[in-house]
C-alpha atoms as a PDB file:
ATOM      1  CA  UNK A   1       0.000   0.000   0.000  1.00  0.00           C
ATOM      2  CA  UNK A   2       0.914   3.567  -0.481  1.00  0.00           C
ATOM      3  CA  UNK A   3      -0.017   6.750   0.837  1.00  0.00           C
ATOM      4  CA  UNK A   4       1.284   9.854   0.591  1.00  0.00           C
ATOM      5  CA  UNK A   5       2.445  10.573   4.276  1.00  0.00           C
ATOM      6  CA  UNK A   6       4.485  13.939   3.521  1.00  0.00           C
ATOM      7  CA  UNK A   7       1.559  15.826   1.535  1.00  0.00           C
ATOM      8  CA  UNK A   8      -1.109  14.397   3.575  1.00  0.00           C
ATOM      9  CA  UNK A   9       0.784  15.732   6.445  1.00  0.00           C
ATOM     10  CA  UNK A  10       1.461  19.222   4.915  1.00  0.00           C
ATOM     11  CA  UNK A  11      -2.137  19.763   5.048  1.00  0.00           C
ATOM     12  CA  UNK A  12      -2.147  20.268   8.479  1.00  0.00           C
ATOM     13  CA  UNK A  13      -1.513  22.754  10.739  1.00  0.00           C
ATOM     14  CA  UNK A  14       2.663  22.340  11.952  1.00  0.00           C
ATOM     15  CA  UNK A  15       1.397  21.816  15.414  1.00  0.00           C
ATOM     16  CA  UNK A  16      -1.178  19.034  14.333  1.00  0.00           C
ATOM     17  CA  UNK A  17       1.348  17.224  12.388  1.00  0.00           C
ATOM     18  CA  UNK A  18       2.845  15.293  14.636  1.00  0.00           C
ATOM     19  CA  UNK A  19      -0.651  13.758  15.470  1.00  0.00           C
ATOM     20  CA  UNK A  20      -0.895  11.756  12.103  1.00  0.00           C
ATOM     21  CA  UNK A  21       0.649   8.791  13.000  1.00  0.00           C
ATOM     22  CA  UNK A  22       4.073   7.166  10.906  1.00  0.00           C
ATOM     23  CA  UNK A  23       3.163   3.474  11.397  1.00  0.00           C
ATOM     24  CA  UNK A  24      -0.761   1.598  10.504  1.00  0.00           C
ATOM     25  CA  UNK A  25      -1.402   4.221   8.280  1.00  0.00           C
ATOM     26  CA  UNK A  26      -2.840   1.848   5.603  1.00  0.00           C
ATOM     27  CA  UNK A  27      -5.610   1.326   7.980  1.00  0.00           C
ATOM     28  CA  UNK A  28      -6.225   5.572   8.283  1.00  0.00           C
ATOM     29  CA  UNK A  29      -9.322   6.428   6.067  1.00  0.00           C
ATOM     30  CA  UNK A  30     -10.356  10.064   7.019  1.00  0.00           C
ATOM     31  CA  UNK A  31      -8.866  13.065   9.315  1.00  0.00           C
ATOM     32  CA  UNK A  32     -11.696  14.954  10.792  1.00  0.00           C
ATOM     33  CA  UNK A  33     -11.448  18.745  12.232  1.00  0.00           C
ATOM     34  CA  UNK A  34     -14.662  20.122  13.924  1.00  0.00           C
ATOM     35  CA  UNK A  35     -14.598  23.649  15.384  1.00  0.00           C
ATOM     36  CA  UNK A  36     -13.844  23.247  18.973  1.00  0.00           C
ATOM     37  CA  UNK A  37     -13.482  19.588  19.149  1.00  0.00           C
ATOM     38  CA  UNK A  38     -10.413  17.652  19.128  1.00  0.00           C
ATOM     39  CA  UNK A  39      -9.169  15.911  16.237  1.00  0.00           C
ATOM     40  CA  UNK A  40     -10.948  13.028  14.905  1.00  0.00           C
ATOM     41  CA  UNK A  41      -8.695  10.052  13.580  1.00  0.00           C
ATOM     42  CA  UNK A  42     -11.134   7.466  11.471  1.00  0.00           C
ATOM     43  CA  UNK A  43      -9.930   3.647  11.118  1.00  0.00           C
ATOM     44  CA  UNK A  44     -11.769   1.122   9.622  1.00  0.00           C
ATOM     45  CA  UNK A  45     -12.611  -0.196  12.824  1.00  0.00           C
ATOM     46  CA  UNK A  46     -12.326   2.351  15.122  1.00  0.00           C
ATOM     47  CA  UNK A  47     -12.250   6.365  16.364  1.00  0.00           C
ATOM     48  CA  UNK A  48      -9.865   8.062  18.177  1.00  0.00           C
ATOM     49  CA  UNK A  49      -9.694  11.650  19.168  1.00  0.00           C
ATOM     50  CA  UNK A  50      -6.427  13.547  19.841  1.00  0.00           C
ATOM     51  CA  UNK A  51      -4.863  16.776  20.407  1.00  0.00           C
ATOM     52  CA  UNK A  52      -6.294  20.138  21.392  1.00  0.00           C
ATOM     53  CA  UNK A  53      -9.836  21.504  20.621  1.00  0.00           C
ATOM     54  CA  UNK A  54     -10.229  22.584  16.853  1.00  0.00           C
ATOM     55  CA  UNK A  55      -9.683  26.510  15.923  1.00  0.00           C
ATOM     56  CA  UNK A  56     -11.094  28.406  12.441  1.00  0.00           C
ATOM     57  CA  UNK A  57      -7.405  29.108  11.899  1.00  0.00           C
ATOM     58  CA  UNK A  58      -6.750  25.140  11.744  1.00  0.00           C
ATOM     59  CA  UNK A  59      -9.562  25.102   9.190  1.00  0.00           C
ATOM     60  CA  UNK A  60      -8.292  28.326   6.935  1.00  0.00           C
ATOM     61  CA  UNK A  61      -4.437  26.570   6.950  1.00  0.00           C
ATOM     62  CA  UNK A  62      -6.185  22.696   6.029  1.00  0.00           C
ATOM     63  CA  UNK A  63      -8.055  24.606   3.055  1.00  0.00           C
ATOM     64  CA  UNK A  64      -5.311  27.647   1.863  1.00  0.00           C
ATOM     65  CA  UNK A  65      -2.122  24.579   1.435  1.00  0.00           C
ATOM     66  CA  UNK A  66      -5.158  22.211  -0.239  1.00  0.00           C
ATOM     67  CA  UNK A  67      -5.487  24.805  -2.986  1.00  0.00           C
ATOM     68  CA  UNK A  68      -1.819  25.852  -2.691  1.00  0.00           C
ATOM     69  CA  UNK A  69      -3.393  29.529  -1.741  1.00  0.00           C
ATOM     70  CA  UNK A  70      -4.736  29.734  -5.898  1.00  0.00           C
ATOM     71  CA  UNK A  71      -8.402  30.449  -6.668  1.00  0.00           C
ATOM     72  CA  UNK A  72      -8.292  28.326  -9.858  1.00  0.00           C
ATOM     73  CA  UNK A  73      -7.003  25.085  -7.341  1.00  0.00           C
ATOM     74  CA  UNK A  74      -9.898  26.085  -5.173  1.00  0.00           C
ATOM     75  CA  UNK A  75     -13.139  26.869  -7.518  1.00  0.00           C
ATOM     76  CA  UNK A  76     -14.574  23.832  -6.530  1.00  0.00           C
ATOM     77  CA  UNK A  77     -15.081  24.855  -3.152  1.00  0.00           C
ATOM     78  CA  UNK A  78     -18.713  25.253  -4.648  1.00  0.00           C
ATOM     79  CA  UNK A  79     -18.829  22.155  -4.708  1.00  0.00           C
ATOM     80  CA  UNK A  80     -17.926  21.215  -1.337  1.00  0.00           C
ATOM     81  CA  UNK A  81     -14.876  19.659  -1.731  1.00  0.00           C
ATOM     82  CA  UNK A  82     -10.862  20.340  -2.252  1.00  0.00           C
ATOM     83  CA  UNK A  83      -8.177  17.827  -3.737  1.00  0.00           C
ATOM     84  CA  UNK A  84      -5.297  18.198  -2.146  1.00  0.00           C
ATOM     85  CA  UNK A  85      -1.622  17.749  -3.037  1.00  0.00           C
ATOM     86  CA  UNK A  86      -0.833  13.261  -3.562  1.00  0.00           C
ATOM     87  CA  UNK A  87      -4.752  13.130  -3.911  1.00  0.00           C
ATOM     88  CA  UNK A  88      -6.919  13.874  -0.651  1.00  0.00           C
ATOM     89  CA  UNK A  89      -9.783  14.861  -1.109  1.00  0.00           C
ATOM     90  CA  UNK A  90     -10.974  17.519   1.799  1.00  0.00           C
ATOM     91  CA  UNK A  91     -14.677  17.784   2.258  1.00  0.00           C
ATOM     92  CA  UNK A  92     -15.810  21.358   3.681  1.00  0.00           C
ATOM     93  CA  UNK A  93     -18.731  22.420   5.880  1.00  0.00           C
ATOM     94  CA  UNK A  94     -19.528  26.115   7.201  1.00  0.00           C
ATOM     95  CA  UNK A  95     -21.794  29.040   6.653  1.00  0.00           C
ATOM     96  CA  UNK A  96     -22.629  29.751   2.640  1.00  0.00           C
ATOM     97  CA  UNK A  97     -22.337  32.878   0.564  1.00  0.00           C
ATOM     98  CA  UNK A  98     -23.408  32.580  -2.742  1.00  0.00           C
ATOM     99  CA  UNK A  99     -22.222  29.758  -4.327  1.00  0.00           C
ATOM    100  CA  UNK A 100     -19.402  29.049  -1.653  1.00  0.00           C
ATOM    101  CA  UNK A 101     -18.330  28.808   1.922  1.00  0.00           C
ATOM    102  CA  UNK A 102     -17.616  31.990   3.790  1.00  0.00           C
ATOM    103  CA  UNK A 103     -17.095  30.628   6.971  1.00  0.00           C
ATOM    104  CA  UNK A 104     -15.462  27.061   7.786  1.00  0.00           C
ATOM    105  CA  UNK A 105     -16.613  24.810  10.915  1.00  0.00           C
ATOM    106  CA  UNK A 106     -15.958  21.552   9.718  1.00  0.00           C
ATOM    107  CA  UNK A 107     -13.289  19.849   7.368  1.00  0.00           C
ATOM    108  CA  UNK A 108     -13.090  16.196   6.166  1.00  0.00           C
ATOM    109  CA  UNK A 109      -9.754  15.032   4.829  1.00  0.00           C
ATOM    110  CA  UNK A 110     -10.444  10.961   3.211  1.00  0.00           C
ATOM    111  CA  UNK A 111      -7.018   9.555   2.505  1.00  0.00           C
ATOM    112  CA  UNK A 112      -6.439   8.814  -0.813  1.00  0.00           C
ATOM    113  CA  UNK A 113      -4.215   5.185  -0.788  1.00  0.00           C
ATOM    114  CA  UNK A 114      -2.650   2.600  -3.793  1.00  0.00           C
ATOM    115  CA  UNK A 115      -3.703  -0.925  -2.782  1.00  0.00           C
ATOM    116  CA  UNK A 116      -1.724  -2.831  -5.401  1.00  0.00           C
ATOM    117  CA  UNK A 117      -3.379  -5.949  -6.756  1.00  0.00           C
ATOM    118  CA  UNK A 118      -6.894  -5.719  -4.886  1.00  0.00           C
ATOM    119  CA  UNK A 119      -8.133  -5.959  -8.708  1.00  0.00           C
ATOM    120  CA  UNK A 120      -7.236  -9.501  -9.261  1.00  0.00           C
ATOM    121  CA  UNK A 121     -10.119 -11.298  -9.365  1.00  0.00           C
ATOM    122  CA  UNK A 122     -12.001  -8.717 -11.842  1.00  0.00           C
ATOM    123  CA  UNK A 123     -12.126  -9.995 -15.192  1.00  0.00           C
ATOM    124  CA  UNK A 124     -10.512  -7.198 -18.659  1.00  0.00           C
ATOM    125  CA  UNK A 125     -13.312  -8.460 -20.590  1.00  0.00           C
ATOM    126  CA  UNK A 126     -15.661  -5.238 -20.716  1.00  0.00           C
ATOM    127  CA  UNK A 127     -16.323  -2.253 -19.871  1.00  0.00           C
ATOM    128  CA  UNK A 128     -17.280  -2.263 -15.381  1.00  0.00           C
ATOM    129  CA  UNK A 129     -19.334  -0.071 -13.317  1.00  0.00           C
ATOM    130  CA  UNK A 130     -17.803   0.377  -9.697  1.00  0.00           C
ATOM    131  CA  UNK A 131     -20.835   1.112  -7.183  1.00  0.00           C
ATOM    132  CA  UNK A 132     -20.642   2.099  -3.639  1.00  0.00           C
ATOM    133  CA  UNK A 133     -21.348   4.562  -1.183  1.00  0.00           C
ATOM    134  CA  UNK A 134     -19.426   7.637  -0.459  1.00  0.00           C
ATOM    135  CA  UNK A 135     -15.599   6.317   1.504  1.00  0.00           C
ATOM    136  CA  UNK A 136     -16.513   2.322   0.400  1.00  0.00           C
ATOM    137  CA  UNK A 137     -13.084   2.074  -1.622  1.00  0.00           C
ATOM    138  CA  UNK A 138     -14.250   2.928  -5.344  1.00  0.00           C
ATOM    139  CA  UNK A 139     -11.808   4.752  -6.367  1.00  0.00           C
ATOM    140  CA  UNK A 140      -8.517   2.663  -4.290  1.00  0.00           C
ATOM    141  CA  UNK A 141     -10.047  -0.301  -6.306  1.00  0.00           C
ATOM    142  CA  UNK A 142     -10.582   1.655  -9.964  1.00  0.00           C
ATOM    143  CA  UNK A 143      -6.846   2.874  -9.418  1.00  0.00           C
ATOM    144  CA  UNK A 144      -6.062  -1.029  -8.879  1.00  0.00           C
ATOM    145  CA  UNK A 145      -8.046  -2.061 -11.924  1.00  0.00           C
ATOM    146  CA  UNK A 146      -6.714   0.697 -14.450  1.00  0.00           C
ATOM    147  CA  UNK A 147      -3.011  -0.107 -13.728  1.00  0.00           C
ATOM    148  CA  UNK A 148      -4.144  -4.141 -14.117  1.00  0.00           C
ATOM    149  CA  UNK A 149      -5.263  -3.186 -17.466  1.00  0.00           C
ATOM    150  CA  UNK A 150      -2.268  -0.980 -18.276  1.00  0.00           C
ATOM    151  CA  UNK A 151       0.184  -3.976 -17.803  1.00  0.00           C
ATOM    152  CA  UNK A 152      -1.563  -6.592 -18.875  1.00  0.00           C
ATOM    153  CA  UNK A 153      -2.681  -5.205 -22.409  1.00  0.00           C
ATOM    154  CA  UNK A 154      -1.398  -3.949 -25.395  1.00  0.00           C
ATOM    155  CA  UNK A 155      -3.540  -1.224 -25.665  1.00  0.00           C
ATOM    156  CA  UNK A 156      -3.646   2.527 -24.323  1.00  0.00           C
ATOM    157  CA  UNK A 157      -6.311   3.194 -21.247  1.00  0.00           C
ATOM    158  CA  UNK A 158      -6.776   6.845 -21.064  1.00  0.00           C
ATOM    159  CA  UNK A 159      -8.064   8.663 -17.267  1.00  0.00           C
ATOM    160  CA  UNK A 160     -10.073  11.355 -17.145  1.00  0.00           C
ATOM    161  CA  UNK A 161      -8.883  12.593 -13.830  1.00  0.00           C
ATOM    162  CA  UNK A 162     -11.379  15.945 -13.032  1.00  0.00           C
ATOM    163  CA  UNK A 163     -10.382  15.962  -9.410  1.00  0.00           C
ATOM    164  CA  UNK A 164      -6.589  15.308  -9.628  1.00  0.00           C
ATOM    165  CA  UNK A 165      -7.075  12.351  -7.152  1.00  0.00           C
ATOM    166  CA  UNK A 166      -7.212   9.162  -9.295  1.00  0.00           C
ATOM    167  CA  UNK A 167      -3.511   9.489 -10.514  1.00  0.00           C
ATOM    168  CA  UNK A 168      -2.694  12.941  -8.954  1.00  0.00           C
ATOM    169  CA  UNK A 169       0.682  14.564  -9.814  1.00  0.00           C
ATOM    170  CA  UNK A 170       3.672  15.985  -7.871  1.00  0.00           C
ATOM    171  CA  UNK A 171       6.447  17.934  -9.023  1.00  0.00           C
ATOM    172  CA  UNK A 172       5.533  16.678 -12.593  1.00  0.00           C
ATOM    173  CA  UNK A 173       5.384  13.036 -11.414  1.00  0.00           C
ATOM    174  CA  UNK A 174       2.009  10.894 -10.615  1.00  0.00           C
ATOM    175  CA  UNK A 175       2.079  10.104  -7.070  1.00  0.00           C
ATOM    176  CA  UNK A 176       0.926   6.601  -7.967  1.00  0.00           C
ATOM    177  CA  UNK A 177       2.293   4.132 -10.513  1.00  0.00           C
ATOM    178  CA  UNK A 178      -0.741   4.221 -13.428  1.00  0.00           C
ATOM    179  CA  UNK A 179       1.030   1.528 -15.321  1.00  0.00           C
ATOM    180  CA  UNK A 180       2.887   1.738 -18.632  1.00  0.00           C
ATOM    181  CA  UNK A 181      -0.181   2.485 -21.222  1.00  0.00           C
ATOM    182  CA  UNK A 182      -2.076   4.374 -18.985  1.00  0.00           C
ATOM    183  CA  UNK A 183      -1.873   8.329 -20.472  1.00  0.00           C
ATOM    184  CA  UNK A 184      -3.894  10.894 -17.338  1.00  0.00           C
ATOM    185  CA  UNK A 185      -6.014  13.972 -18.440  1.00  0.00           C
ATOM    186  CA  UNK A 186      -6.143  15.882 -15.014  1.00  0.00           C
ATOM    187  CA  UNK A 187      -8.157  18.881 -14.324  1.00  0.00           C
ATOM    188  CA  UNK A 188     -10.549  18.390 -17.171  1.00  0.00           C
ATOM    189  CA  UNK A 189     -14.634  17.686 -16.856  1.00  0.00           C
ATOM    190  CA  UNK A 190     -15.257  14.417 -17.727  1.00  0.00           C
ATOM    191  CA  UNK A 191     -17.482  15.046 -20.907  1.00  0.00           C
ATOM    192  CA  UNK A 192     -15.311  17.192 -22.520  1.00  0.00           C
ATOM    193  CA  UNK A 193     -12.447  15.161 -21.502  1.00  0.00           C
ATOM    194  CA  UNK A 194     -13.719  12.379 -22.712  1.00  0.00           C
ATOM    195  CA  UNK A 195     -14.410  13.695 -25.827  1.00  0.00           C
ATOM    196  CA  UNK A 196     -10.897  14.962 -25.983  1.00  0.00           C
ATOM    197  CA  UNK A 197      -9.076  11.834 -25.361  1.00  0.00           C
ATOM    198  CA  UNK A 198     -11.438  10.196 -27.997  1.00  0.00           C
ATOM    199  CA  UNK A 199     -10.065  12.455 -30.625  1.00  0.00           C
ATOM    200  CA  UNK A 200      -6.095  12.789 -29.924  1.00  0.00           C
ATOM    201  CA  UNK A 201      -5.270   9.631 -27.915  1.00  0.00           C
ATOM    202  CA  UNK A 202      -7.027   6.673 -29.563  1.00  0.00           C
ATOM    203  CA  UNK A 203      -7.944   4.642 -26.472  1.00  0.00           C
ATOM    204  CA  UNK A 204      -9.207   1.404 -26.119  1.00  0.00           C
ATOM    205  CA  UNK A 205      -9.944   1.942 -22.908  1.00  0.00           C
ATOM    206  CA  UNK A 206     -11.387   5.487 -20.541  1.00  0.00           C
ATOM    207  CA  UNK A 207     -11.679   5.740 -16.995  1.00  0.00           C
ATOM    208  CA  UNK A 208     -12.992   8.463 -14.911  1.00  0.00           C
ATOM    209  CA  UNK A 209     -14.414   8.225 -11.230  1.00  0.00           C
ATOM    210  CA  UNK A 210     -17.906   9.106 -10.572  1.00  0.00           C
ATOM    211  CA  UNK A 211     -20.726   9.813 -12.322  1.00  0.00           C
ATOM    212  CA  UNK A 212     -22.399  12.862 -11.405  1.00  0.00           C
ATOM    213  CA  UNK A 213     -25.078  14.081 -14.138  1.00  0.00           C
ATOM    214  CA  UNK A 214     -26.437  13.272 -17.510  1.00  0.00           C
ATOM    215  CA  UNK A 215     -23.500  14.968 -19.739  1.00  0.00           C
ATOM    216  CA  UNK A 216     -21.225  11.864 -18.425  1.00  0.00           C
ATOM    217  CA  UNK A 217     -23.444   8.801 -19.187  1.00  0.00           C
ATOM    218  CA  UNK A 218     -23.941  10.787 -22.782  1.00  0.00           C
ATOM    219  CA  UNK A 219     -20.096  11.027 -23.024  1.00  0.00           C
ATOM    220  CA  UNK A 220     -20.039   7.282 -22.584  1.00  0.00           C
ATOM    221  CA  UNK A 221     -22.636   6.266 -25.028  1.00  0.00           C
ATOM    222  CA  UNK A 222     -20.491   8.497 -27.609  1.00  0.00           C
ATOM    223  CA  UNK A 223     -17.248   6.405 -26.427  1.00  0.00           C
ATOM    224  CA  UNK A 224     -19.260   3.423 -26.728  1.00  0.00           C
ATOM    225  CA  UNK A 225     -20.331   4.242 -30.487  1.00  0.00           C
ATOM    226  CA  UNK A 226     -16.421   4.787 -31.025  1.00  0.00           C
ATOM    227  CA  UNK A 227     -15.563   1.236 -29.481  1.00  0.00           C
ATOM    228  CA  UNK A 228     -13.893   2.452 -26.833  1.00  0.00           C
ATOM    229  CA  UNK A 229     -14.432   0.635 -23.414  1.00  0.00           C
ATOM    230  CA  UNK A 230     -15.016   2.365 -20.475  1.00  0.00           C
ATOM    231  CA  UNK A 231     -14.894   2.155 -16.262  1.00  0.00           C
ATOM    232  CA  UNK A 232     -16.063   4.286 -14.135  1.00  0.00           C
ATOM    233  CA  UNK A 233     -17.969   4.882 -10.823  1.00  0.00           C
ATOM    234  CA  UNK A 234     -20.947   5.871  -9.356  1.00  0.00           C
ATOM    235  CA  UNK A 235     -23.008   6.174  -6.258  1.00  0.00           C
ATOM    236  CA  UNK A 236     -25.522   3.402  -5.320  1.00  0.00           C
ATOM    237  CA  UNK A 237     -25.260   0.962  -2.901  1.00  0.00           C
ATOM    238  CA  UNK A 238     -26.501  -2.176  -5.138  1.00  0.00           C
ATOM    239  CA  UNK A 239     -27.854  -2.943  -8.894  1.00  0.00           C
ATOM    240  CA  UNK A 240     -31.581  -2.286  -7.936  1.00  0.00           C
ATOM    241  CA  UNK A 241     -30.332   1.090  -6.374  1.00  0.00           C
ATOM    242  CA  UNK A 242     -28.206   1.959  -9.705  1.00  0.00           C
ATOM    243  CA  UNK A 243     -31.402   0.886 -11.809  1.00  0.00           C
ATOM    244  CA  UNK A 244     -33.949   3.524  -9.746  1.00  0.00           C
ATOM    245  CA  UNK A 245     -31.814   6.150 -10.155  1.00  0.00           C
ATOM    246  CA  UNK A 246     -32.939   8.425 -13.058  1.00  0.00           C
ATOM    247  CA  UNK A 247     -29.572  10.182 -13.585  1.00  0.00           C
ATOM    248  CA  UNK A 248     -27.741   6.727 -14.492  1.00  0.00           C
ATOM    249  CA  UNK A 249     -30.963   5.839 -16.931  1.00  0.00           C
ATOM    250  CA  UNK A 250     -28.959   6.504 -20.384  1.00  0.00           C
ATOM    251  CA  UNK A 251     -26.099   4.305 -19.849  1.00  0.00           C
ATOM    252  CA  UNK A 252     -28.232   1.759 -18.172  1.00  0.00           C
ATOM    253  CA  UNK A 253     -31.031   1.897 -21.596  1.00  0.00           C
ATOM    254  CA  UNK A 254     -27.534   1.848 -23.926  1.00  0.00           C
ATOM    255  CA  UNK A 255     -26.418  -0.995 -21.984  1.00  0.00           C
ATOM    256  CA  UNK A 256     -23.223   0.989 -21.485  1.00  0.00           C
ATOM    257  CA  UNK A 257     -22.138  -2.087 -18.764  1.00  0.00           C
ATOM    258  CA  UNK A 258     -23.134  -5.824 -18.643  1.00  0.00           C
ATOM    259  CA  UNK A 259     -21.537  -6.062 -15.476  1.00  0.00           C
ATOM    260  CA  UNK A 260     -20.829  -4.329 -11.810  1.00  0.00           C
ATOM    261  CA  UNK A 261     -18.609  -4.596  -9.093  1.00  0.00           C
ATOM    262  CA  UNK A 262     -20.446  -3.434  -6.027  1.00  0.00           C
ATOM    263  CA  UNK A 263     -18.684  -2.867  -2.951  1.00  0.00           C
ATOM    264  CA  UNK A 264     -18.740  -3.492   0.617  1.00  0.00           C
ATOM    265  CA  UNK A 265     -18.625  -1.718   4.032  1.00  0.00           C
ATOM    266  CA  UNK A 266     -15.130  -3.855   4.945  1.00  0.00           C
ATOM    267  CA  UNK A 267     -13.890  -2.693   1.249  1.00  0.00           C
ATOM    268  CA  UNK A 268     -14.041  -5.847  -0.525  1.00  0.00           C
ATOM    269  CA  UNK A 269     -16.539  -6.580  -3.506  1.00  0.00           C
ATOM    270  CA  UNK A 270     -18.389  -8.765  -5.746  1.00  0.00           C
ATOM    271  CA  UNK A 271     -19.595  -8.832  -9.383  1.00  0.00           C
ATOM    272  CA  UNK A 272     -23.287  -8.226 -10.555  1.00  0.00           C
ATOM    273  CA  UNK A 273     -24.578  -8.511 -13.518  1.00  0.00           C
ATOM    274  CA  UNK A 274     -26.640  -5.962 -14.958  1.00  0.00           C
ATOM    275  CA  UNK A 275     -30.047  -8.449 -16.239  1.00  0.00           C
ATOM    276  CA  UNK A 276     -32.191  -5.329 -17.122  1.00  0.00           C
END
């Protein structure tokens, strides 16, 4: 497994640092700061709370070194979320202004990790849905599955990495090995990116993480109509969930995917197939 310590570190404030613990930090999955409350350490199988109560300036330093002190790093605050330097993503809570946050109370950092072979037992047959809820491992495990594919084919997989935190970069390197045919689009939507890739790459293979609205499952269908196979994510916690939902009801019609991995609370998974 790796994460990276030093930039997930370098979030925090200097005198919080030496909270983040060196060794069982495989088993670390989110740092949580509350206003006033200590600091929350999440493992998968437990909670621990360290260190002195929470203060806004904590919360202005976790969010000014995420976006490296740039607006253009930090327009999708709207959003609700910052991806930080070696791929955290920090989730942001507070009083709104317009279409942002004026005033931080709460900040969740989810540890972005590289669990190397996890992807073994899925199949490089077609293209695969990843479902889960929010912090399950979708991502960890698409990560897994792109660099399977890289190495084990002879032909290019291109990511479409909007949120820098599928293969994100540092000093000009990716943080994470994507394997040797993988080429990374960072910073780009995903329907224009795919679209992109489509035209000046010639992939056999795209990959993006999560699906969020229709203009994604329509860039699919067009990469599907080009023969080019495609993985991706999405939010549901099992097939009958992913079938109910009306924004995934274009690639589900198209038959984008035959099958899905769904995973589990413990981050494992299983396949599905997709029978509709």
């Amino acid at each position: 497994m790796k994460v990276v310590h030093a930039q997930l570190q370098s979030i925090l404030p200097i005198a919080m640092r030496s909270l983040l613990p060196s060794e069982n930090i495989e088993s670390l999955t989110e740092i949580r700061l509350r206003l006033s409350y200590p600091v929350q350490l999440i493992y998968l199988n437990r909670t621990v709370e360290i260190g002195r109560p929470v203060c806004l300036d904590d919360l202005n330093f976790c969010v000014n070194t995420a976006s490296r002190y740039s607006p253009w790093n930090a327009v999708s605050m709207k959003e609700g979320y910052l991806t930080a330097p070696g791929g955290h993503r920090i989730g942001v809570c507070g009083e709104t202004a317009g279409d942002g946050i004026r005033t931080l109370s709460s900040i969740c950092i989810r540890v972005a990790k590289d669990l190397q072979g996890i992807s073994n037992q899925l199949p490089i047959r077609d293209s695969l849905l990843i479902i889960g809820p929010p912090g399950s491992g979708k991502t960890t495990l698409l990560r897994d599955y792109i660099r399977k594919i890289s190495n084990t084919g002879k032909t290019p997989i291109c990511v479409v990495d909007e949120r820098s935190e599928i293969f994100p970069f540092s000093c000009g390197a990716p943080c994470f090995n994507p394997g040797r045919q993988t080429d990374v689009l960072s910073g780009c939507p995903k329907g224009r990116g795919i679209n992109h890739v489509i035209r000046s790459m010639g992939p056999a293979w795209i990959a993006f993480d999560e699906i969020t609205d229709s203009k994604d499952c329509d860039a699919m269908v067009q990469a599907l109509w080009c023969g080019v196979k495609v993985i991706a994510t999405a939010h549901a916690s099992n097939v009958n969930d992913l079938l109910l939902r009306p924004v995934y009801q274009p690639i589900v019609e198209s038959k984008v995917f035959s099958s899905v991995a769904v995973m589990h609370p413990d981050k494992s998974y299983h396949l599905e197939r997709i029978t509709r």
